[in-house]
PDB file of N, CA and C in Angstrom:
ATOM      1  N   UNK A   1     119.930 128.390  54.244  1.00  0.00           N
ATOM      2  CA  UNK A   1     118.614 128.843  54.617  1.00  0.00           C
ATOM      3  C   UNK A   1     117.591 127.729  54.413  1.00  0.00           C
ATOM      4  N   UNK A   2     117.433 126.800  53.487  1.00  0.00           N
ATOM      5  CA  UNK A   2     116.969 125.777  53.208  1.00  0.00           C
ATOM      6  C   UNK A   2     117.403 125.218  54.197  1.00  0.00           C
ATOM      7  N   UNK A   3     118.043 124.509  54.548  1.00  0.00           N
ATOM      8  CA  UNK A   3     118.218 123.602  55.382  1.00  0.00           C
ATOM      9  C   UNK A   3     117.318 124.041  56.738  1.00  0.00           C
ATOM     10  N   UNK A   4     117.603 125.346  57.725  1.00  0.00           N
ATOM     11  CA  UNK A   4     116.909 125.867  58.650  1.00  0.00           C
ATOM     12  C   UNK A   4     115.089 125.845  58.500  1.00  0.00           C
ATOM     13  N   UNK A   5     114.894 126.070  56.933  1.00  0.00           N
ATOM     14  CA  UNK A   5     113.730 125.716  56.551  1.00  0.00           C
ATOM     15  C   UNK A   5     112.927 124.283  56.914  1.00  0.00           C
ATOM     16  N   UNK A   6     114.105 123.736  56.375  1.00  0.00           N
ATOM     17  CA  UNK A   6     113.477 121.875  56.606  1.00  0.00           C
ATOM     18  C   UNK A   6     113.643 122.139  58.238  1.00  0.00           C
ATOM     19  N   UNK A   7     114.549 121.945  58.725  1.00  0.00           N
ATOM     20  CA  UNK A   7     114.486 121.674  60.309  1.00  0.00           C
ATOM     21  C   UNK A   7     113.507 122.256  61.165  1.00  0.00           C
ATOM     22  N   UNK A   8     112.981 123.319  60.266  1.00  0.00           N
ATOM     23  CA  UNK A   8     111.826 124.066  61.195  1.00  0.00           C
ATOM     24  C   UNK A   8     110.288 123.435  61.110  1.00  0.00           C
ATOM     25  N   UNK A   9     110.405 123.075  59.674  1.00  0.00           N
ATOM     26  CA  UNK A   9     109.368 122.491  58.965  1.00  0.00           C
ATOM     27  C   UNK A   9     109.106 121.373  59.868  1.00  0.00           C
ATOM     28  N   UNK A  10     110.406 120.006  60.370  1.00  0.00           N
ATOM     29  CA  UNK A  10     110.118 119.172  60.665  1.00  0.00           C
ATOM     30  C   UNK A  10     109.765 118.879  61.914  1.00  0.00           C
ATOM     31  N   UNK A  11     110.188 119.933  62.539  1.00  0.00           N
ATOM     32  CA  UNK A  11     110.505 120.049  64.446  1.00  0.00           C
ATOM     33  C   UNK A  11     108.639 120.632  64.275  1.00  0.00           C
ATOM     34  N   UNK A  12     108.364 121.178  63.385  1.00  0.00           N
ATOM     35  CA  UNK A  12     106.692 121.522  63.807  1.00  0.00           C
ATOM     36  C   UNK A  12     106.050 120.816  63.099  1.00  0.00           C
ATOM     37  N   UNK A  13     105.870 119.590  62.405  1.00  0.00           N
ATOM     38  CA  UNK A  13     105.674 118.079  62.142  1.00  0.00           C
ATOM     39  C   UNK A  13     105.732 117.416  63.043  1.00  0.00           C
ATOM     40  N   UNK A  14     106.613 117.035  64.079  1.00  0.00           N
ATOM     41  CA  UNK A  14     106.735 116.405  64.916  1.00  0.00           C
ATOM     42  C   UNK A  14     106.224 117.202  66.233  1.00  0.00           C
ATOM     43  N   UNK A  15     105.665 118.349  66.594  1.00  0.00           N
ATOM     44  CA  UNK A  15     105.135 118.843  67.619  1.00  0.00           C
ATOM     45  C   UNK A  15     103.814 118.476  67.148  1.00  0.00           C
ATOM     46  N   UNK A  16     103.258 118.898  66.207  1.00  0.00           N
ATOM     47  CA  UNK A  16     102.017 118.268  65.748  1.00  0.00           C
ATOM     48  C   UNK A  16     101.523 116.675  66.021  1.00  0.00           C
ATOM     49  N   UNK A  17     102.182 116.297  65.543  1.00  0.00           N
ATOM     50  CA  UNK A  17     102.305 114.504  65.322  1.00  0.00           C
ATOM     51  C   UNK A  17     102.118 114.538  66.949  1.00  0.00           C
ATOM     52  N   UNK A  18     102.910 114.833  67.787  1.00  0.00           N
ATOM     53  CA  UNK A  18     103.315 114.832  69.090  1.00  0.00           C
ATOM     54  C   UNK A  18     101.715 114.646  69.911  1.00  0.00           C
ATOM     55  N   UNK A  19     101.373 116.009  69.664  1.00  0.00           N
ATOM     56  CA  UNK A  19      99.750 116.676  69.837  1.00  0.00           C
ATOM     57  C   UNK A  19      98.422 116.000  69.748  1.00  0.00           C
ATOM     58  N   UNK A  20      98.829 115.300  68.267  1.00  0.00           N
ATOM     59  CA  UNK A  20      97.513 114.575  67.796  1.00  0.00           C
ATOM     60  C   UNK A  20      97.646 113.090  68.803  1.00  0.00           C
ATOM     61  N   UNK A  21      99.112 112.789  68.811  1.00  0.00           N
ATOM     62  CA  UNK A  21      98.835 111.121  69.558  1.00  0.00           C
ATOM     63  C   UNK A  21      98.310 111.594  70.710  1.00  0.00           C
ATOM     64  N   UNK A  22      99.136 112.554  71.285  1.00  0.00           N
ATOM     65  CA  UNK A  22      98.216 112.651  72.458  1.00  0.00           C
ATOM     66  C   UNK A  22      96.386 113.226  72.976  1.00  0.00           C
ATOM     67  N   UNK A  23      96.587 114.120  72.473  1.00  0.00           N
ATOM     68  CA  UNK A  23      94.845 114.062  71.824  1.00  0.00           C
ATOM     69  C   UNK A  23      93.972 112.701  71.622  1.00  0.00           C
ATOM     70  N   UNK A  24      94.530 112.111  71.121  1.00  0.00           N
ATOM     71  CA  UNK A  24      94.106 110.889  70.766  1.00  0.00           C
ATOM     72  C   UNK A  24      94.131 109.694  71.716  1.00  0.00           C
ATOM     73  N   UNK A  25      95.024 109.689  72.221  1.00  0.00           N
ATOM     74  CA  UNK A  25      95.238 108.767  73.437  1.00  0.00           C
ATOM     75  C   UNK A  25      94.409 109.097  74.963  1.00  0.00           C
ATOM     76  N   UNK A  26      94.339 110.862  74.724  1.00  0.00           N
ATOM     77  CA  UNK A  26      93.517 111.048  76.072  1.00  0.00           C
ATOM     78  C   UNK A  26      91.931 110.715  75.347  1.00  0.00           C
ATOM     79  N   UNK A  27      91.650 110.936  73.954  1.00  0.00           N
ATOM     80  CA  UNK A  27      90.213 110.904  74.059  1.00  0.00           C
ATOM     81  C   UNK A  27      89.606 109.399  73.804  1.00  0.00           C
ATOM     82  N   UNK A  28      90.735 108.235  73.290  1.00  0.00           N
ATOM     83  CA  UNK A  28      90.246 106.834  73.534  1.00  0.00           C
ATOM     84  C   UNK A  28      90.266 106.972  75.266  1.00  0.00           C
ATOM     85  N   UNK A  29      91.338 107.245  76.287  1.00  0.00           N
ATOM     86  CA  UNK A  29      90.963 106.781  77.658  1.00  0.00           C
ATOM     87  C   UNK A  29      89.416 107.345  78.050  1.00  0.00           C
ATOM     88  N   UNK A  30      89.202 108.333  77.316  1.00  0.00           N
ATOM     89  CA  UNK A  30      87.865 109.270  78.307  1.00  0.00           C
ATOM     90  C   UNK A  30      86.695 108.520  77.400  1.00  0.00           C
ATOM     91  N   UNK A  31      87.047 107.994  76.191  1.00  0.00           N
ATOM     92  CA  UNK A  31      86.347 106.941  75.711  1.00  0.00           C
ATOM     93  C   UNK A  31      85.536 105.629  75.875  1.00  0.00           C
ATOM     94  N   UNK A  32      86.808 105.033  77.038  1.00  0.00           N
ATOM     95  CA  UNK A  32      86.646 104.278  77.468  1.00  0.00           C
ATOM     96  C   UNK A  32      86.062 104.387  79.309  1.00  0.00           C
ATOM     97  N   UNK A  33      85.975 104.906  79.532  1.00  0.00           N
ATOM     98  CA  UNK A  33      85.085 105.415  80.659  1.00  0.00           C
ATOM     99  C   UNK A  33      83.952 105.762  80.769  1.00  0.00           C
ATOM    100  N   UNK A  34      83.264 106.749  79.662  1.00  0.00           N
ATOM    101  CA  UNK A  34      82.452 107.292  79.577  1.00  0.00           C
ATOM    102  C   UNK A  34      81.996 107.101  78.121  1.00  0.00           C
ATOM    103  N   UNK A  35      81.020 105.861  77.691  1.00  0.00           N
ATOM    104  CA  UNK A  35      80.681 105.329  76.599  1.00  0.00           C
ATOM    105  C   UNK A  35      79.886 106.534  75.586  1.00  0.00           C
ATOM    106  N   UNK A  36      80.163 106.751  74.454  1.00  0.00           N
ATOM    107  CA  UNK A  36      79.133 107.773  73.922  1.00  0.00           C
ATOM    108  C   UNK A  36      77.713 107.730  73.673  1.00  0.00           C
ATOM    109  N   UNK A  37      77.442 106.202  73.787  1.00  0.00           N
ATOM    110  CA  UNK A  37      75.730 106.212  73.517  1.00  0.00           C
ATOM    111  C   UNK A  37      74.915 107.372  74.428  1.00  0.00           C
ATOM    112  N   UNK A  38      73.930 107.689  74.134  1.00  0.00           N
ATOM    113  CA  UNK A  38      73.050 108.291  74.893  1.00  0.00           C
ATOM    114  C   UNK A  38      72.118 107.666  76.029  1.00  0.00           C
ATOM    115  N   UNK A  39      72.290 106.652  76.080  1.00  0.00           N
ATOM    116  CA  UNK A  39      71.565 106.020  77.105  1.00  0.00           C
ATOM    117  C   UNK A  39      71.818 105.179  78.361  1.00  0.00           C
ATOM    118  N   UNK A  40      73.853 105.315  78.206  1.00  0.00           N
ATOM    119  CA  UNK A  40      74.397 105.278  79.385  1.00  0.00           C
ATOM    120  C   UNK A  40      75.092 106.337  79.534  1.00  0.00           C
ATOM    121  N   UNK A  41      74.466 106.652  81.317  1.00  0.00           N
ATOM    122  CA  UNK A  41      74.807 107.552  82.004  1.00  0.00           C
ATOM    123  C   UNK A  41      76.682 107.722  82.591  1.00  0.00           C
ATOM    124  N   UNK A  42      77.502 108.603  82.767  1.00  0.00           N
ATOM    125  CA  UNK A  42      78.552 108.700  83.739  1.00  0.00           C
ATOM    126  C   UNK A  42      78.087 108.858  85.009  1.00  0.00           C
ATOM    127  N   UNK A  43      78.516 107.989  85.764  1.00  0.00           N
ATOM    128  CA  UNK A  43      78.156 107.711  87.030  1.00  0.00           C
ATOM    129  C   UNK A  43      79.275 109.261  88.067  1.00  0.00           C
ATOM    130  N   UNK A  44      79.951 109.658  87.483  1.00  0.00           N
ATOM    131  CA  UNK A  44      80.798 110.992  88.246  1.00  0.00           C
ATOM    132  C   UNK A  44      81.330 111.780  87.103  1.00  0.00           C
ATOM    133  N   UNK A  45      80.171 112.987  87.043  1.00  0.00           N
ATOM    134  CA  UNK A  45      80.172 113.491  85.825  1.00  0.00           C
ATOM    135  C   UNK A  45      81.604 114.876  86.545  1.00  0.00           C
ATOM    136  N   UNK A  46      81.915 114.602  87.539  1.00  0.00           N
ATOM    137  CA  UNK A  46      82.721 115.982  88.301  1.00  0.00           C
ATOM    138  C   UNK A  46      84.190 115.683  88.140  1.00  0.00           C
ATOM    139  N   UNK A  47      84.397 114.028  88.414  1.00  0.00           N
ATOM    140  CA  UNK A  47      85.530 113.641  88.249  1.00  0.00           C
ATOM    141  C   UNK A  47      86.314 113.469  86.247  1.00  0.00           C
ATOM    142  N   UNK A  48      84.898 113.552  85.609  1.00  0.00           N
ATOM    143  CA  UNK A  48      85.241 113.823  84.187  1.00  0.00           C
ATOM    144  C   UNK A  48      86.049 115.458  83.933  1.00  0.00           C
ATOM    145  N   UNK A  49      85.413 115.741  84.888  1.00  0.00           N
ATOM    146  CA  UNK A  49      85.082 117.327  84.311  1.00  0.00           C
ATOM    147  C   UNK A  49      86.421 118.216  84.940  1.00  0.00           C
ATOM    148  N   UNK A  50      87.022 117.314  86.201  1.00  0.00           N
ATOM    149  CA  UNK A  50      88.252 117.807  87.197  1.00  0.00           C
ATOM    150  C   UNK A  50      88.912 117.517  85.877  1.00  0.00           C
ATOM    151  N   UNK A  51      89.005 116.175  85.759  1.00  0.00           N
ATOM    152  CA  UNK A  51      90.197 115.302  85.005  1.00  0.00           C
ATOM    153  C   UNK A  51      90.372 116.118  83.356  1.00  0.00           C
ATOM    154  N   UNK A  52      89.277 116.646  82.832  1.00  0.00           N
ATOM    155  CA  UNK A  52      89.316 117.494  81.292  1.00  0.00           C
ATOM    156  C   UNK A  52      89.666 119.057  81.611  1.00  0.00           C
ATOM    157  N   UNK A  53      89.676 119.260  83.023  1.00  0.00           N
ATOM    158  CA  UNK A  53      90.360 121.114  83.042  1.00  0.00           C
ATOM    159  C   UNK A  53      92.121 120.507  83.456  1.00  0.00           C
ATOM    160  N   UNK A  54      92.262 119.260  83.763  1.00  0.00           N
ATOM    161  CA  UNK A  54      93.734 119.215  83.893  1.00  0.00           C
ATOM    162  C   UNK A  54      94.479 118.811  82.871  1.00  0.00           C
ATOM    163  N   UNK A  55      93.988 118.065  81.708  1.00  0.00           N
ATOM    164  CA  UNK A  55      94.312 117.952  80.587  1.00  0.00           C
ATOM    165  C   UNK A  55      94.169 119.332  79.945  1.00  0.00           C
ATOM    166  N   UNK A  56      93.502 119.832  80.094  1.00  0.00           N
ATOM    167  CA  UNK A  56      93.449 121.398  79.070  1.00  0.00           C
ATOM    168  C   UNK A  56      94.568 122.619  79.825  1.00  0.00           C
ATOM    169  N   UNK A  57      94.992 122.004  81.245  1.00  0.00           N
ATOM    170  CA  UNK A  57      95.843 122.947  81.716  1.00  0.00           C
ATOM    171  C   UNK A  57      96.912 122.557  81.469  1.00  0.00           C
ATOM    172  N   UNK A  58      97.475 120.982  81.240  1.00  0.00           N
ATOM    173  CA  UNK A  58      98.571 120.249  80.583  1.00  0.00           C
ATOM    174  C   UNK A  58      98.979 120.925  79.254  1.00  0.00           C
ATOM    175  N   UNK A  59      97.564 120.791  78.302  1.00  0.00           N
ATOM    176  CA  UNK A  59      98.008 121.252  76.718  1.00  0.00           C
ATOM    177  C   UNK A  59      98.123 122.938  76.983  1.00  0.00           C
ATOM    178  N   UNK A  60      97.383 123.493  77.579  1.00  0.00           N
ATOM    179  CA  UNK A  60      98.093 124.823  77.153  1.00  0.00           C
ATOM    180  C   UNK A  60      99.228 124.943  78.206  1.00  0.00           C
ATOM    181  N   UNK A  61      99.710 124.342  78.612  1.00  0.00           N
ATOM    182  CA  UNK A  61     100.903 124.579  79.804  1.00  0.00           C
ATOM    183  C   UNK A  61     102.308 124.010  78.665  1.00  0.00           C
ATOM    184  N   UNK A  62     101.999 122.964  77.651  1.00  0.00           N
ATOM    185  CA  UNK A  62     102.593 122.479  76.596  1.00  0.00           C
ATOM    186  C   UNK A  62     102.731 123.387  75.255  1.00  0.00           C
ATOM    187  N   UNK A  63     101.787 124.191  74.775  1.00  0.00           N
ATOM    188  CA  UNK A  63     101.669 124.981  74.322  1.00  0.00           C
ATOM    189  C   UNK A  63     102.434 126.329  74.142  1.00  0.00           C
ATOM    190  N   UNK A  64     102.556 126.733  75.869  1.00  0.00           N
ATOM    191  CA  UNK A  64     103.349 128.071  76.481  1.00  0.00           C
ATOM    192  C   UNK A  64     104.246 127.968  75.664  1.00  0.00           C
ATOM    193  N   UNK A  65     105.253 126.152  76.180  1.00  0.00           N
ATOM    194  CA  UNK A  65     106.539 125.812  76.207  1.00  0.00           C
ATOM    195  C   UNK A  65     106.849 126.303  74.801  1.00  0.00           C
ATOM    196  N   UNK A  66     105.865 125.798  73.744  1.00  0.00           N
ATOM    197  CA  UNK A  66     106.291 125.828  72.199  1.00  0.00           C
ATOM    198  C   UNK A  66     106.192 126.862  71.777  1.00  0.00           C
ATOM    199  N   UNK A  67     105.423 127.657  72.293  1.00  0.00           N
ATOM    200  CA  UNK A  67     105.700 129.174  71.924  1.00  0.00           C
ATOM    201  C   UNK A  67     106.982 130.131  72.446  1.00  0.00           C
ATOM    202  N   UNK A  68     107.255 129.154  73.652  1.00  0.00           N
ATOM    203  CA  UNK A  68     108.599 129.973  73.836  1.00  0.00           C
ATOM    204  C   UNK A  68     109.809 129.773  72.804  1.00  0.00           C
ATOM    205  N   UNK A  69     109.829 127.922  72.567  1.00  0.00           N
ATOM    206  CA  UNK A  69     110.772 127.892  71.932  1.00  0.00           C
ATOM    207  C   UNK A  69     110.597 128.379  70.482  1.00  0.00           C
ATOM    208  N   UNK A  70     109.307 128.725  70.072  1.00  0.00           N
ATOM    209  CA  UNK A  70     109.570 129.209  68.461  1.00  0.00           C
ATOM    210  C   UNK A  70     110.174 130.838  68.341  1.00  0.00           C
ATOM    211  N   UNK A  71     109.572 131.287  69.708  1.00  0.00           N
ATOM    212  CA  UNK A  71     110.227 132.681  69.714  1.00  0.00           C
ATOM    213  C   UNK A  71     112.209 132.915  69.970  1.00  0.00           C
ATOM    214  N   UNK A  72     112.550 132.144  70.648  1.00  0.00           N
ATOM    215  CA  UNK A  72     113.962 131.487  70.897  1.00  0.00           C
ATOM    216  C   UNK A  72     114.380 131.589  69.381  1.00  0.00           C
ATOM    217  N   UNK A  73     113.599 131.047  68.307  1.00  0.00           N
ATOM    218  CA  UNK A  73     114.084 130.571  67.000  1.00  0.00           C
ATOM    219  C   UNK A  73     114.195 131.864  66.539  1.00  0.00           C
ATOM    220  N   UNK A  74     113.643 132.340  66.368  1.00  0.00           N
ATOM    221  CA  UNK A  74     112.719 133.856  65.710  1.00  0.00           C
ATOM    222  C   UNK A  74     114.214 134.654  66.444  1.00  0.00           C
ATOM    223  N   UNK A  75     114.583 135.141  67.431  1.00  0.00           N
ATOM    224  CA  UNK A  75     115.486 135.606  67.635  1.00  0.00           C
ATOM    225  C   UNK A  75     116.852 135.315  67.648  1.00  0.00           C
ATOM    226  N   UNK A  76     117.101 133.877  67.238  1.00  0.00           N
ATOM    227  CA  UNK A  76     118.146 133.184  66.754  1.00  0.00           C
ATOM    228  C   UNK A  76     118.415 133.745  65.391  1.00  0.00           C
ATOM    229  N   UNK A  77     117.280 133.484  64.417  1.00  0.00           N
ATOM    230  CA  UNK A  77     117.144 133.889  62.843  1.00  0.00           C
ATOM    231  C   UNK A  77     116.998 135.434  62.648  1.00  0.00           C
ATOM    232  N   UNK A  78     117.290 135.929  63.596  1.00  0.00           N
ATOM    233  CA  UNK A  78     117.208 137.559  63.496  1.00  0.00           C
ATOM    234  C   UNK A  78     118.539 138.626  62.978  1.00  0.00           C
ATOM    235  N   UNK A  79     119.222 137.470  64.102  1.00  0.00           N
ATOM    236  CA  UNK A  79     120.862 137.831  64.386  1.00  0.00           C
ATOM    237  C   UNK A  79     121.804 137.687  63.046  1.00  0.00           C
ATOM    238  N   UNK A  80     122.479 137.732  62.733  1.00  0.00           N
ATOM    239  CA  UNK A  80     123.338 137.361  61.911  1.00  0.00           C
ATOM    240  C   UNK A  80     124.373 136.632  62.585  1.00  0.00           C
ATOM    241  N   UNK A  81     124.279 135.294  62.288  1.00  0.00           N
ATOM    242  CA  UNK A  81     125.799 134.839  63.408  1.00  0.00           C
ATOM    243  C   UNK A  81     127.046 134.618  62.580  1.00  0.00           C
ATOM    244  N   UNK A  82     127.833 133.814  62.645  1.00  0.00           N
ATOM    245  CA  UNK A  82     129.789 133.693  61.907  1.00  0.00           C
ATOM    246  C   UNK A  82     129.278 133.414  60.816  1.00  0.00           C
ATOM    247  N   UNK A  83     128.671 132.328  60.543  1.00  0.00           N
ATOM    248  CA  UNK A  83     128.122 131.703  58.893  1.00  0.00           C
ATOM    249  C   UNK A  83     127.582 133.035  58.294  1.00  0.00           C
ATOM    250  N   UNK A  84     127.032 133.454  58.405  1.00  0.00           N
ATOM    251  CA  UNK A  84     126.455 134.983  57.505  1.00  0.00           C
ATOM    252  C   UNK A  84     127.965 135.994  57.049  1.00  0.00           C
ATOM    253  N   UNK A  85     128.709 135.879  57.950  1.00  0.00           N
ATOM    254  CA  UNK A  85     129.522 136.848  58.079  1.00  0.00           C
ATOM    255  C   UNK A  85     131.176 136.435  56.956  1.00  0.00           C
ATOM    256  N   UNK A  86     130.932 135.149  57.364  1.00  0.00           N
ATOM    257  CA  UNK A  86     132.348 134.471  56.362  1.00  0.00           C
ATOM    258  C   UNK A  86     131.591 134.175  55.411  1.00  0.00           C
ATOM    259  N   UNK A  87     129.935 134.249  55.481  1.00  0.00           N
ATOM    260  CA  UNK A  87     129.633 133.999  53.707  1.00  0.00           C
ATOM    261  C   UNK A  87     129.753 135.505  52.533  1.00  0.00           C
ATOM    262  N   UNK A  88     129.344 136.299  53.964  1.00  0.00           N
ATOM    263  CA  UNK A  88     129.643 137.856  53.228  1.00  0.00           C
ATOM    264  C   UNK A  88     131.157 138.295  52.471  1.00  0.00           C
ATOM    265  N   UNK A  89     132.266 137.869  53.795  1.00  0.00           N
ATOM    266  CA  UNK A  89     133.445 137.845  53.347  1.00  0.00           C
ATOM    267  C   UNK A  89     133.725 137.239  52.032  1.00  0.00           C
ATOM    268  N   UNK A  90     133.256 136.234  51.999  1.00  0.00           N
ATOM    269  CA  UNK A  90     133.659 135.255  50.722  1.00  0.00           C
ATOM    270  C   UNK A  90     132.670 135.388  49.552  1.00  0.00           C
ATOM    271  N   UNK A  91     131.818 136.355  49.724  1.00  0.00           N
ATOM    272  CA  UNK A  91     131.130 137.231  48.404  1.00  0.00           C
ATOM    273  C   UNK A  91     131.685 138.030  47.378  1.00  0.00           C
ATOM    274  N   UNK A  92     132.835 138.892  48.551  1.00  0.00           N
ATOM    275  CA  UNK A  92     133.028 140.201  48.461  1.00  0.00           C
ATOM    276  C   UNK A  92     134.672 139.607  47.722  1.00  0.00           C
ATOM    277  N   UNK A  93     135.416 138.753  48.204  1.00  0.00           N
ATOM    278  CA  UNK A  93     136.386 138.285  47.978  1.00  0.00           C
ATOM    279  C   UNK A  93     136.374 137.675  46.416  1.00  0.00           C
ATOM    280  N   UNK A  94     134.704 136.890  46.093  1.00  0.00           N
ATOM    281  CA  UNK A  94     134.873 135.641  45.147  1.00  0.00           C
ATOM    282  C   UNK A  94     134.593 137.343  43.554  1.00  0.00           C
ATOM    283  N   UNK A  95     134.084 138.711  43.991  1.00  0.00           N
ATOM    284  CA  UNK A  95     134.017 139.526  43.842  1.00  0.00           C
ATOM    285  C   UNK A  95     135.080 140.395  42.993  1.00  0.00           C
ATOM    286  N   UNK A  96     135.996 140.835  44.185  1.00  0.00           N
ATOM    287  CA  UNK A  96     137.293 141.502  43.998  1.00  0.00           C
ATOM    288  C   UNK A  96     138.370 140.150  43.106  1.00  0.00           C
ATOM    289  N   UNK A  97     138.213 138.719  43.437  1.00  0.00           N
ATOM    290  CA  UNK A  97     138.803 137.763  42.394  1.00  0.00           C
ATOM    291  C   UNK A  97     138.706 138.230  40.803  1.00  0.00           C
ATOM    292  N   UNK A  98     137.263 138.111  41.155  1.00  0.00           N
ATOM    293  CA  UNK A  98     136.666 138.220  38.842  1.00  0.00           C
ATOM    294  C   UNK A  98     136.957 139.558  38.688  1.00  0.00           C
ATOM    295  N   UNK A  99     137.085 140.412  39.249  1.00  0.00           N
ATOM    296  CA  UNK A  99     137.485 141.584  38.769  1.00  0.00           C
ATOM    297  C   UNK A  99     138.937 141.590  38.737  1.00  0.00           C
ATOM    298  N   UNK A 100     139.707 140.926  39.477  1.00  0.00           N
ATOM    299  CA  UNK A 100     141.598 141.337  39.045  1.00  0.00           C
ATOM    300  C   UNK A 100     141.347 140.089  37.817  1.00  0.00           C
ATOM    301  N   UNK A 101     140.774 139.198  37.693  1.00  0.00           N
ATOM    302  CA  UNK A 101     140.877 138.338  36.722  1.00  0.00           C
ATOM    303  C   UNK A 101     140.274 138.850  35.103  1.00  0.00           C
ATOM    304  N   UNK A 102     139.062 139.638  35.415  1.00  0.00           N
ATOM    305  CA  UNK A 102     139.181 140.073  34.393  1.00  0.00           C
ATOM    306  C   UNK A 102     140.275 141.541  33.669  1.00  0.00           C
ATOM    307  N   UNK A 103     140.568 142.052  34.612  1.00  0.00           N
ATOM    308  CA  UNK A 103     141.194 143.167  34.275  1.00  0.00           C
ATOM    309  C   UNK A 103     143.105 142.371  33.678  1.00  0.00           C
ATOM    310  N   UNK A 104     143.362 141.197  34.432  1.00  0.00           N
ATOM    311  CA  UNK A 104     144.335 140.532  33.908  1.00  0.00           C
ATOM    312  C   UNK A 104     144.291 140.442  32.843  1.00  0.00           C
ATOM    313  N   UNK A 105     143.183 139.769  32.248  1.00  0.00           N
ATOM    314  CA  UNK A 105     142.981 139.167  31.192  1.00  0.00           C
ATOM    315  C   UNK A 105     142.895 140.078  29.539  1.00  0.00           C
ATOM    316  N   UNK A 106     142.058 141.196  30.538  1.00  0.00           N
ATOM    317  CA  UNK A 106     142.238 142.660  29.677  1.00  0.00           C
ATOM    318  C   UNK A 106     144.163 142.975  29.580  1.00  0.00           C
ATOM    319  N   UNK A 107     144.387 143.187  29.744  1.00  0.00           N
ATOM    320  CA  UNK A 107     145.695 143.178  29.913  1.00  0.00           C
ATOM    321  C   UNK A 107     146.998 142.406  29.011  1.00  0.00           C
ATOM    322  N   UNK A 108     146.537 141.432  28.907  1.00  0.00           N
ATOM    323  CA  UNK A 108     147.369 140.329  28.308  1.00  0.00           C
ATOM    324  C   UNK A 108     146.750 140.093  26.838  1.00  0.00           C
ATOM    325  N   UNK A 109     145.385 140.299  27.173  1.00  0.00           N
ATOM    326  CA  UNK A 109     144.773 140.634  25.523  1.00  0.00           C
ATOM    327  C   UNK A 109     145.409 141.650  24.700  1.00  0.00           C
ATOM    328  N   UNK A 110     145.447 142.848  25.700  1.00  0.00           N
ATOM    329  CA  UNK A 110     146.054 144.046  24.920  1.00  0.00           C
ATOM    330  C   UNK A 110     148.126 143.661  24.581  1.00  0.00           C
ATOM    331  N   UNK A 111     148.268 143.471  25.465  1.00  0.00           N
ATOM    332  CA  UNK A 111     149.774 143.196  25.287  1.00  0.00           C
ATOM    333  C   UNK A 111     150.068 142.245  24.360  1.00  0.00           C
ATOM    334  N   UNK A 112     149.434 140.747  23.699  1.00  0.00           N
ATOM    335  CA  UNK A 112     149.354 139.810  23.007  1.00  0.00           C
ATOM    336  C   UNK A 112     148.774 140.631  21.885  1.00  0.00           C
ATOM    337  N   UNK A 113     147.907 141.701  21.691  1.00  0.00           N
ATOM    338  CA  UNK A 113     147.136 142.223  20.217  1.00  0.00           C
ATOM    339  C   UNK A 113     148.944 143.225  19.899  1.00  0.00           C
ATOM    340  N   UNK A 114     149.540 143.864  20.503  1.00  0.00           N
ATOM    341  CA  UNK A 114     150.023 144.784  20.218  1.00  0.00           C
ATOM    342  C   UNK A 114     151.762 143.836  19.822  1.00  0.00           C
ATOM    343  N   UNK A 115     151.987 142.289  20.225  1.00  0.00           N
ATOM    344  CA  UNK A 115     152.923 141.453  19.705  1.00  0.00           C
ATOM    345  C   UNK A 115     152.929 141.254  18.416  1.00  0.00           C
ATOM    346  N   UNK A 116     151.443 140.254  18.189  1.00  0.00           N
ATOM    347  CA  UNK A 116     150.890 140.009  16.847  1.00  0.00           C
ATOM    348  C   UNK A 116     151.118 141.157  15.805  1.00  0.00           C
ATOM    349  N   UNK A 117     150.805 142.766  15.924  1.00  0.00           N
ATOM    350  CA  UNK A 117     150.800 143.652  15.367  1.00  0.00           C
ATOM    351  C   UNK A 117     152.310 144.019  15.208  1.00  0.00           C
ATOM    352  N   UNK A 118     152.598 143.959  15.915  1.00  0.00           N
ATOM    353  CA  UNK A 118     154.652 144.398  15.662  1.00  0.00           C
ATOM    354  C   UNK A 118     154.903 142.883  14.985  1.00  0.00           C
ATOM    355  N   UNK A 119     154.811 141.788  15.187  1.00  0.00           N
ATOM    356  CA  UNK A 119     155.376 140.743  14.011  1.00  0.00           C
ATOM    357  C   UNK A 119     154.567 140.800  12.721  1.00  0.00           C
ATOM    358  N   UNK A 120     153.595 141.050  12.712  1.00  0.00           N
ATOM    359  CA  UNK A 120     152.842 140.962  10.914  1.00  0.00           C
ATOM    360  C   UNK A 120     153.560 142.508  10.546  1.00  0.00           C
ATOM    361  N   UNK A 121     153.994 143.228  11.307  1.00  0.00           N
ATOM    362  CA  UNK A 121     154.825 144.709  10.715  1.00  0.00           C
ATOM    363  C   UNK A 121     156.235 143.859  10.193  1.00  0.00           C
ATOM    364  N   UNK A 122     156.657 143.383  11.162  1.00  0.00           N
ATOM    365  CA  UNK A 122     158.432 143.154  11.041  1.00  0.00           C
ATOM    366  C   UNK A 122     158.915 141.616  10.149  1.00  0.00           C
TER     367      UNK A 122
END
């Protein structure tokens, strides 16, 4: 379960990471086009404005994707698959072991107390 933990942990580390470069990379280009001072103008304030609804239709079109695949996960981790099932087996087994082992052991205690007792008699 740990392990699925880390891998989940890291796969949404790296969607993040993913996110921010790009974030970052579109807002140095729009940076570099359109200076922030206040006293220069954008000469095509429409072609800013096309170009920032297609980036915002990119990220949430990127977005969808990651929500599909976390739900994919979510119903992966729902299921119980073979690993759950041979770990159950081998619960129930490591289980029914300590119990014939202890009841052996009960056993040989009693049979070894009742030797000792017939030789300190005889």
């Amino acid at each position: 379960m740990s392990k699925f933990f880390l891998s989940k942990l890291v796969l949404c580390a790296v969607v993040i990471a993913a996110m921010c470069a790009l974030f970052a990379a579109r807002r140095s280009d729009a940076a570099d086009e359109c200076p922030s001072t206040p006293t220069v103008q954008c000469a095509n304030l429409s072609v800013v404005l096309d170009q920032m609804k297609k980036e915002a239709e990119e990220r949430s079109q990127e977005m969808r994707q990651v929500k599909r695949e976390l739900a994919l996960l979510r119903q992966r981790m729902e299921k119980p698959g073979v690993r759950d099932a041979i770990a159950g087996i081998g619960y129930i087994a490591g289980i029914c072991g300590l119990m014939c082992y202890l009841a052996a052991r009960k056993r040989v205690g009693a049979v070894g107390t009742e030797t000792r007792r017939n030789e300190e008699k005889g």
